[in-house]
PDB file of N, CA and C in Angstrom:
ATOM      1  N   UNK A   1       0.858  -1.174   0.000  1.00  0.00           N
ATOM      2  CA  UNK A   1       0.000   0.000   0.000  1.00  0.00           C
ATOM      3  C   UNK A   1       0.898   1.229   0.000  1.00  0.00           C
ATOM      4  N   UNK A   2       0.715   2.436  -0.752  1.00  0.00           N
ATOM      5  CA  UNK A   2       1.514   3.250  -1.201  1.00  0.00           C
ATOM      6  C   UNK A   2       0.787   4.553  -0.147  1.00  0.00           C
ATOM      7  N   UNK A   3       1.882   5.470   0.257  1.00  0.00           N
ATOM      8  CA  UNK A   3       1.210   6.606   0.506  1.00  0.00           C
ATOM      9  C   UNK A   3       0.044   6.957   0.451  1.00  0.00           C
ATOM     10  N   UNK A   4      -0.022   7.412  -0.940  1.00  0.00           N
ATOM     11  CA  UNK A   4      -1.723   7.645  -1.386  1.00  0.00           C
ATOM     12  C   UNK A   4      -2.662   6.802  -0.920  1.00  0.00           C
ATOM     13  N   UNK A   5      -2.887   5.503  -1.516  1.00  0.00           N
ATOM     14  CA  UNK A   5      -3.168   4.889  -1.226  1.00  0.00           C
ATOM     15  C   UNK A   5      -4.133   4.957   0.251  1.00  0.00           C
ATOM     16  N   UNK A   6      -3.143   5.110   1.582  1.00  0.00           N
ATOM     17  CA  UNK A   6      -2.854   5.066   2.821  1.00  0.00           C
ATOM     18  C   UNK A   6      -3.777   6.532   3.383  1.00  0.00           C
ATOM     19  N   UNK A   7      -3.731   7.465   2.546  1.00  0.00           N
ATOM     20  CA  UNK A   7      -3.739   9.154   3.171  1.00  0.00           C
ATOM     21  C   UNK A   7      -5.634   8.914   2.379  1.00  0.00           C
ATOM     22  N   UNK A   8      -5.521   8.358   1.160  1.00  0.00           N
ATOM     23  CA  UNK A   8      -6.990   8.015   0.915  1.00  0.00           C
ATOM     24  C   UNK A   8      -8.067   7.521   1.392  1.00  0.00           C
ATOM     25  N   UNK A   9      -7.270   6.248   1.915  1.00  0.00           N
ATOM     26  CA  UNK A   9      -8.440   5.226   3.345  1.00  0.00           C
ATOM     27  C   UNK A   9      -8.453   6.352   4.215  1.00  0.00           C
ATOM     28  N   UNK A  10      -7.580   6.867   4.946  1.00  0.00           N
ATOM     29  CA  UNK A  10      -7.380   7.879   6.183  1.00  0.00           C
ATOM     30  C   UNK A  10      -8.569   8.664   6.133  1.00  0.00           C
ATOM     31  N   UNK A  11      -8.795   9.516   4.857  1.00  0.00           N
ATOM     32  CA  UNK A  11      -9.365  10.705   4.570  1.00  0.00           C
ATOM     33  C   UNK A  11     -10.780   9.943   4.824  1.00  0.00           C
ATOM     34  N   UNK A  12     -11.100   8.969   4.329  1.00  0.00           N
ATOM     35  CA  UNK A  12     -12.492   8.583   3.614  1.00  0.00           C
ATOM     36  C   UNK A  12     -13.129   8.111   5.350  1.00  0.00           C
ATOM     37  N   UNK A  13     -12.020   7.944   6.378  1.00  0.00           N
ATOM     38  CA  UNK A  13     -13.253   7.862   8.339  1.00  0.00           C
ATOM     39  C   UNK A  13     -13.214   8.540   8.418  1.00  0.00           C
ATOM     40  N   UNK A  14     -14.422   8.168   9.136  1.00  0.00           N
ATOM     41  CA  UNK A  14     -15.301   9.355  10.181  1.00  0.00           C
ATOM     42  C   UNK A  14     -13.836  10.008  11.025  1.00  0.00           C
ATOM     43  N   UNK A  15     -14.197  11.268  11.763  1.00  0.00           N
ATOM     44  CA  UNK A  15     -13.214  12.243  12.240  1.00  0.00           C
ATOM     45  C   UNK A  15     -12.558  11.399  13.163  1.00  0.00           C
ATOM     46  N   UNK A  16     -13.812  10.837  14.166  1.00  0.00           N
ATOM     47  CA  UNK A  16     -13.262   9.902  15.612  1.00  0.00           C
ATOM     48  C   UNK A  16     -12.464   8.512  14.897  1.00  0.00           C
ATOM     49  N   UNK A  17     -12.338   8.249  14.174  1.00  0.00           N
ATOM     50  CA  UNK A  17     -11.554   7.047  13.556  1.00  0.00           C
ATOM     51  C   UNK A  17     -10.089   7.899  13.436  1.00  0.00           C
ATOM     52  N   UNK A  18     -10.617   8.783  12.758  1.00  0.00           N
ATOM     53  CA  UNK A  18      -9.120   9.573  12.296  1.00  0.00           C
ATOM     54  C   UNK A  18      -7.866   9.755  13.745  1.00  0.00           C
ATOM     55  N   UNK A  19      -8.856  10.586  14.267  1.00  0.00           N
ATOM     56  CA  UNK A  19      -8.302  10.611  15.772  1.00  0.00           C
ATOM     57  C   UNK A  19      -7.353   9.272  16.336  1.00  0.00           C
ATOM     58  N   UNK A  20      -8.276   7.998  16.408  1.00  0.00           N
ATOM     59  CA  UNK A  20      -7.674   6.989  17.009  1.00  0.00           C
ATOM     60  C   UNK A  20      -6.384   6.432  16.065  1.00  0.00           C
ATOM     61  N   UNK A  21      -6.582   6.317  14.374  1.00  0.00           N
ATOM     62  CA  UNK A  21      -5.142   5.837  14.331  1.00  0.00           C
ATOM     63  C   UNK A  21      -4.107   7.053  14.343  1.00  0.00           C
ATOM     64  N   UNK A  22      -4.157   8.224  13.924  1.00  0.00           N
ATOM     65  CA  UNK A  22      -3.455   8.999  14.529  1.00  0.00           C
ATOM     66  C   UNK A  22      -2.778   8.680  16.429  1.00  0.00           C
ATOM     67  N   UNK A  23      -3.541   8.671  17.225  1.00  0.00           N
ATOM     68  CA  UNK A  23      -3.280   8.276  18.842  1.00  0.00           C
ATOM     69  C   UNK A  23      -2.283   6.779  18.337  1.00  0.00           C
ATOM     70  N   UNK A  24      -2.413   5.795  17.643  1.00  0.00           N
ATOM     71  CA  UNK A  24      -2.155   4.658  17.221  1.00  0.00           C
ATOM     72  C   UNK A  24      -0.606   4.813  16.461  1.00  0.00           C
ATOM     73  N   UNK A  25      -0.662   6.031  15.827  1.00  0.00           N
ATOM     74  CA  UNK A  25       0.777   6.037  15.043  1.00  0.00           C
ATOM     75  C   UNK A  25       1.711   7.038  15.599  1.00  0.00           C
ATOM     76  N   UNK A  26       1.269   7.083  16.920  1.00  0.00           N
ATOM     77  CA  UNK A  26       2.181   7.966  17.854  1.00  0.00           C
ATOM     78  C   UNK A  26       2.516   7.481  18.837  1.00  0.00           C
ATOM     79  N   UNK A  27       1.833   6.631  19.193  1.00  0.00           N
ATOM     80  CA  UNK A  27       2.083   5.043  19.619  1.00  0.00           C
ATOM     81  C   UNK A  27       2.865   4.357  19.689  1.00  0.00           C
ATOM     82  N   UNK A  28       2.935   4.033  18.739  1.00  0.00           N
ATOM     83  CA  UNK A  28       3.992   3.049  17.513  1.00  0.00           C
ATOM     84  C   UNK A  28       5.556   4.177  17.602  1.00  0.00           C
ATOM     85  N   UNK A  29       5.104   5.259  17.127  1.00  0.00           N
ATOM     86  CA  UNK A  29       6.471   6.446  17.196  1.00  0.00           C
ATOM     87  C   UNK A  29       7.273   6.597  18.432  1.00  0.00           C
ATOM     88  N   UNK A  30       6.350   6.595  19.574  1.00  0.00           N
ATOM     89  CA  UNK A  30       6.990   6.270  21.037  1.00  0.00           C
ATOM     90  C   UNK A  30       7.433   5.506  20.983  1.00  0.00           C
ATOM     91  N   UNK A  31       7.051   4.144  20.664  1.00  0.00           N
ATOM     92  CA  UNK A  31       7.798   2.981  20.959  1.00  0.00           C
ATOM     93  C   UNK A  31       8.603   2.345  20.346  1.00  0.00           C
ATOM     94  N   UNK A  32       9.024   2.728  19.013  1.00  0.00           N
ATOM     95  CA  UNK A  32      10.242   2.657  18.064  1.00  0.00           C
ATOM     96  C   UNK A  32      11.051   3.893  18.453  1.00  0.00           C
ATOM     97  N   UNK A  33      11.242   4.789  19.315  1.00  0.00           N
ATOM     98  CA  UNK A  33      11.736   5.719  19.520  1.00  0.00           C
ATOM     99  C   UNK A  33      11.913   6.525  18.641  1.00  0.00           C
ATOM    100  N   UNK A  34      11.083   7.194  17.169  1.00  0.00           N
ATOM    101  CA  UNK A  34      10.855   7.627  16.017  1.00  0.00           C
ATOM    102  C   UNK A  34       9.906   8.869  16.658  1.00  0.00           C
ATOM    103  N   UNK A  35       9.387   9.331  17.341  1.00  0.00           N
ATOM    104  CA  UNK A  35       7.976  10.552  17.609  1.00  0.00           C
ATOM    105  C   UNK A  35       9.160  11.465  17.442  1.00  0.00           C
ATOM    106  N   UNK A  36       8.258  12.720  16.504  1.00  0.00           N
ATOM    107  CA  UNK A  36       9.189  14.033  16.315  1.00  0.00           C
ATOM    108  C   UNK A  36       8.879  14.892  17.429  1.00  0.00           C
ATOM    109  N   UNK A  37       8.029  14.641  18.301  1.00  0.00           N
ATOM    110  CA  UNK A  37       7.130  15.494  19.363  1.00  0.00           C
ATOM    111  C   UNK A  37       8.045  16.218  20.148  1.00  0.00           C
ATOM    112  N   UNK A  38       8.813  15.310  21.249  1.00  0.00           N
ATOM    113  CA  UNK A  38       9.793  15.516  22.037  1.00  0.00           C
ATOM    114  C   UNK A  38      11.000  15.086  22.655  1.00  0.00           C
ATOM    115  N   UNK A  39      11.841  14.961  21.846  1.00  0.00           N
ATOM    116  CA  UNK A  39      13.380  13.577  21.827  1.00  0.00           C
ATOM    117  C   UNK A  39      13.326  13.730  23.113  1.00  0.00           C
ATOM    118  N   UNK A  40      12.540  14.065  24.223  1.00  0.00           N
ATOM    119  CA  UNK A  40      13.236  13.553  25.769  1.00  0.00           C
ATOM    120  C   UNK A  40      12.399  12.813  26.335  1.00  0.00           C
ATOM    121  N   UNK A  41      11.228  12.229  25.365  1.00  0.00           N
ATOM    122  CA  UNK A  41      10.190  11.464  25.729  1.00  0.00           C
ATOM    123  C   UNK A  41      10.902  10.006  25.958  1.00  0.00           C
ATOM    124  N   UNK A  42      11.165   9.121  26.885  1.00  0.00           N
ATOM    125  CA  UNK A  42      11.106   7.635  26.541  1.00  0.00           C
ATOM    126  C   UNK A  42      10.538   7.034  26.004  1.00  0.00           C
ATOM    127  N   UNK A  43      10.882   5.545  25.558  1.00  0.00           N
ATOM    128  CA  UNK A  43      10.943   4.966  24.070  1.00  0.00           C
ATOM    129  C   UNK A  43      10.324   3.671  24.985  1.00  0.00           C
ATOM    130  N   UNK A  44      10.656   3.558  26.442  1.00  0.00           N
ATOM    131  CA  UNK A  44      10.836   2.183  27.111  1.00  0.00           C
ATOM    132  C   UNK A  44       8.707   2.361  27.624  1.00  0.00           C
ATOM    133  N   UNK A  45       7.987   1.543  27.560  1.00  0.00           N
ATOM    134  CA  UNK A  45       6.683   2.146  28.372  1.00  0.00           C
ATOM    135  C   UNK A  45       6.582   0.650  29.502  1.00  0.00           C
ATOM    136  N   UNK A  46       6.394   0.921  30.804  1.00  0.00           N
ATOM    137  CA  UNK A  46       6.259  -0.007  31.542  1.00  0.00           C
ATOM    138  C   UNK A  46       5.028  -0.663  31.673  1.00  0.00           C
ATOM    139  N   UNK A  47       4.816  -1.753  31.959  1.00  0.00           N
ATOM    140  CA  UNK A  47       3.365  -2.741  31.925  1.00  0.00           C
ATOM    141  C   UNK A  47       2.112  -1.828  32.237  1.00  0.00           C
ATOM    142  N   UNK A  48       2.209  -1.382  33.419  1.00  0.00           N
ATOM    143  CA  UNK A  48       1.313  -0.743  33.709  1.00  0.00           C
ATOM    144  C   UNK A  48       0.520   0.945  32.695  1.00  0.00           C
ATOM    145  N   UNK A  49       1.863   1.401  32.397  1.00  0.00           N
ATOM    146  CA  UNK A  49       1.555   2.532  31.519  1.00  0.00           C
ATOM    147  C   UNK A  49       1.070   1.803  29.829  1.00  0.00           C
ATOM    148  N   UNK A  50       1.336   0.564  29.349  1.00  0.00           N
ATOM    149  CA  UNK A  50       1.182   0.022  28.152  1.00  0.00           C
ATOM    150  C   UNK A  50      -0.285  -0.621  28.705  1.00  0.00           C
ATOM    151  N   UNK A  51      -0.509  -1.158  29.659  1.00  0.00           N
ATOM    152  CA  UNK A  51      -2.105  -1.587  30.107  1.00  0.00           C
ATOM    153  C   UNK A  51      -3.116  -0.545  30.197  1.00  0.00           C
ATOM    154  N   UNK A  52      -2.244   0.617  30.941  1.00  0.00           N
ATOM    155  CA  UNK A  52      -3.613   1.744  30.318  1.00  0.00           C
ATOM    156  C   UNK A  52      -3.684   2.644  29.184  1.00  0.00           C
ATOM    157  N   UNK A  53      -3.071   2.197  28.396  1.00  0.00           N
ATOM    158  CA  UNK A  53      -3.015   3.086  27.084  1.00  0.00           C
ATOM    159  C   UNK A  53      -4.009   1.878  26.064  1.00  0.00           C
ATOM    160  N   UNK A  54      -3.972   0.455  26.591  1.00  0.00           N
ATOM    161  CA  UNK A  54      -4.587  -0.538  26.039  1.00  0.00           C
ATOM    162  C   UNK A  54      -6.290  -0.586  26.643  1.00  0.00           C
ATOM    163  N   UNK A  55      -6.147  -0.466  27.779  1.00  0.00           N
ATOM    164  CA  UNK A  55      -7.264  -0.636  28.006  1.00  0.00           C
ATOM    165  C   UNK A  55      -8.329   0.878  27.458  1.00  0.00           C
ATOM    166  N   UNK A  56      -7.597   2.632  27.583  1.00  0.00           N
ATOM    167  CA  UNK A  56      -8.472   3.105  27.259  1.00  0.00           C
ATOM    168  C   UNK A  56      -8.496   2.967  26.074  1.00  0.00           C
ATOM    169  N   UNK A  57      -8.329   2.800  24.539  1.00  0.00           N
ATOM    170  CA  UNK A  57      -8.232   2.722  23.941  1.00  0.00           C
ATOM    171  C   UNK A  57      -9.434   1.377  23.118  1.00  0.00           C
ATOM    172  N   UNK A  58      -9.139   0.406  23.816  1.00  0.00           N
ATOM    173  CA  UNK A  58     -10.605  -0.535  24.038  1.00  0.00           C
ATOM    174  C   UNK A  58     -11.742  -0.038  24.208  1.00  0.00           C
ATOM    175  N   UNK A  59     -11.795   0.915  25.782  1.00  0.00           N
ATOM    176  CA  UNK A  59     -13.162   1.264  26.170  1.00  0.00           C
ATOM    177  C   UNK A  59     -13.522   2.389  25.580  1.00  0.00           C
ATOM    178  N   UNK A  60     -12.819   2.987  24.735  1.00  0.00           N
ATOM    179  CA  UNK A  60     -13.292   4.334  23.847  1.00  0.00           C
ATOM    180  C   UNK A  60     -14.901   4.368  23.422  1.00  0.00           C
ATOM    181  N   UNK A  61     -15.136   5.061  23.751  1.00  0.00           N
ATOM    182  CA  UNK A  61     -16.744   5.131  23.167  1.00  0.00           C
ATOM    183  C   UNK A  61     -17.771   4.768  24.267  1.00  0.00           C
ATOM    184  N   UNK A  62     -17.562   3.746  24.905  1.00  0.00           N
ATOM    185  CA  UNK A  62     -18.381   3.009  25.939  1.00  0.00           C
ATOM    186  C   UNK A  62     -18.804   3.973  26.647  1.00  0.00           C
ATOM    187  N   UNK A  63     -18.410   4.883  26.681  1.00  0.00           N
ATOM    188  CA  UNK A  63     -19.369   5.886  27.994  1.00  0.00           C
ATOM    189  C   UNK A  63     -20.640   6.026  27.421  1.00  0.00           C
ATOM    190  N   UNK A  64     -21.108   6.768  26.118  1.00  0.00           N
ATOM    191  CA  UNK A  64     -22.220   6.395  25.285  1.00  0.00           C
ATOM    192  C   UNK A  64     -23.100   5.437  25.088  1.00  0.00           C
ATOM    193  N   UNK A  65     -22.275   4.780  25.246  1.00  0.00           N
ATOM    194  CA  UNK A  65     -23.489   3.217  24.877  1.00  0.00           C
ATOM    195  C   UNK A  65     -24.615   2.924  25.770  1.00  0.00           C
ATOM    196  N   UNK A  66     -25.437   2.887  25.191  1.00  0.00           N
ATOM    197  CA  UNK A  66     -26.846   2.216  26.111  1.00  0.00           C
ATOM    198  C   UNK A  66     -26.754   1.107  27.135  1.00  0.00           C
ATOM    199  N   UNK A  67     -26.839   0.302  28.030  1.00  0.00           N
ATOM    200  CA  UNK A  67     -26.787  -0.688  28.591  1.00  0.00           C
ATOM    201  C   UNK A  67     -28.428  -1.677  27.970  1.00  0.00           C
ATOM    202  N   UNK A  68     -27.739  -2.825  27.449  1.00  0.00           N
ATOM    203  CA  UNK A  68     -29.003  -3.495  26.921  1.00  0.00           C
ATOM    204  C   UNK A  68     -29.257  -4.405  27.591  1.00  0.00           C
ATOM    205  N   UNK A  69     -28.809  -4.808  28.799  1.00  0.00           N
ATOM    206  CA  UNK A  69     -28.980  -6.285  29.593  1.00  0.00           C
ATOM    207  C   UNK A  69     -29.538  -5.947  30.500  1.00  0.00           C
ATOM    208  N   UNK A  70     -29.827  -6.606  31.667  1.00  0.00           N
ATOM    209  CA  UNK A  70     -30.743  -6.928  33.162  1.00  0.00           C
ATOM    210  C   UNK A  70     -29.942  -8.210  33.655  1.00  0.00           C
ATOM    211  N   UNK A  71     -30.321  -7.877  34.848  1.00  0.00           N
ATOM    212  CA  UNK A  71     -29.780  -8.757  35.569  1.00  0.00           C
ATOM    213  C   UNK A  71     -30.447  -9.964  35.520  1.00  0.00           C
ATOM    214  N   UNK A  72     -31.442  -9.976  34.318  1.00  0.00           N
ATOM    215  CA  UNK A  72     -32.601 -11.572  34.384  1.00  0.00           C
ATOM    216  C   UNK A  72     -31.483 -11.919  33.022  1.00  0.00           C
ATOM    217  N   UNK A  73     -30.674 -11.357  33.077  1.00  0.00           N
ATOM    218  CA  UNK A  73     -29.838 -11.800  31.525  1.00  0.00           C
ATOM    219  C   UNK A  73     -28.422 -12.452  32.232  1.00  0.00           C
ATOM    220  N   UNK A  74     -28.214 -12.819  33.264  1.00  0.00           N
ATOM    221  CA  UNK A  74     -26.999 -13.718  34.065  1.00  0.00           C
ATOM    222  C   UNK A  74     -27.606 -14.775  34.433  1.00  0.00           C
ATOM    223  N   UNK A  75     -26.430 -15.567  33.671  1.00  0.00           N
ATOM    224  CA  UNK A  75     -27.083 -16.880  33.474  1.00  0.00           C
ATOM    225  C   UNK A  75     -26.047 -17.002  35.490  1.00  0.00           C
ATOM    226  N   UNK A  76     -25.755 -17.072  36.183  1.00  0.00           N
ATOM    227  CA  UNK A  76     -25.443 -17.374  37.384  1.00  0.00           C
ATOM    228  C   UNK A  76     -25.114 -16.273  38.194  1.00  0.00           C
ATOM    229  N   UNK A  77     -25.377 -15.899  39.114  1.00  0.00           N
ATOM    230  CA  UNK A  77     -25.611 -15.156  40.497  1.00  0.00           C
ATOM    231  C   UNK A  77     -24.312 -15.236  41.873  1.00  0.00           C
ATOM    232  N   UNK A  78     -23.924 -14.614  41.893  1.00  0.00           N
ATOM    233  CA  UNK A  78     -22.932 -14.683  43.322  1.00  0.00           C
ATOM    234  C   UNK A  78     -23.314 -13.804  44.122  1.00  0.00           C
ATOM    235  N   UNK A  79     -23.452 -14.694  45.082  1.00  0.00           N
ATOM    236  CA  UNK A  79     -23.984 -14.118  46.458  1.00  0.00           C
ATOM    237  C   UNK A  79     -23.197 -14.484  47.437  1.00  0.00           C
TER     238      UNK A  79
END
């Protein structure tokens, strides 16, 4: 896949898509030690800082979402 190619898919999401692989290729730039942002940034990210950059990144959006279940929708109970 060529540049173009690449800047074409890009163009053609929605804004909030755009956003995330952007967040995604700065990401990647941190962690190849490549980001033009700020050479005094570290390159190294520890478990915990790589778990929450994973996890928000998962739950993106979820604040929005409707809740569609009930509790008659668990199939087992702990009490």
């Amino acid at each position: 896949m060529g540049y173009a190619e690449l800047i074409s898919k890009l163009e053609a999401l929605p804004r909030e898509k755009q956003a995330e692989v952007f967040e995604f290729v700065e990401f990647l730039s941190a962690r190849c030690g490549t980001s033009t942002d700020n050479p005094l940034t570290h390159t190294e990210w520890t478990d915990t800082e790589f778990s929450e950059l994973s996890m928000s990144q998962a739950m993106r959006g979820m604040e929005q979402e409707t809740v569609t279940y009930t509790r008659e929708d668990l199939r087992e109970r702990w009490q």
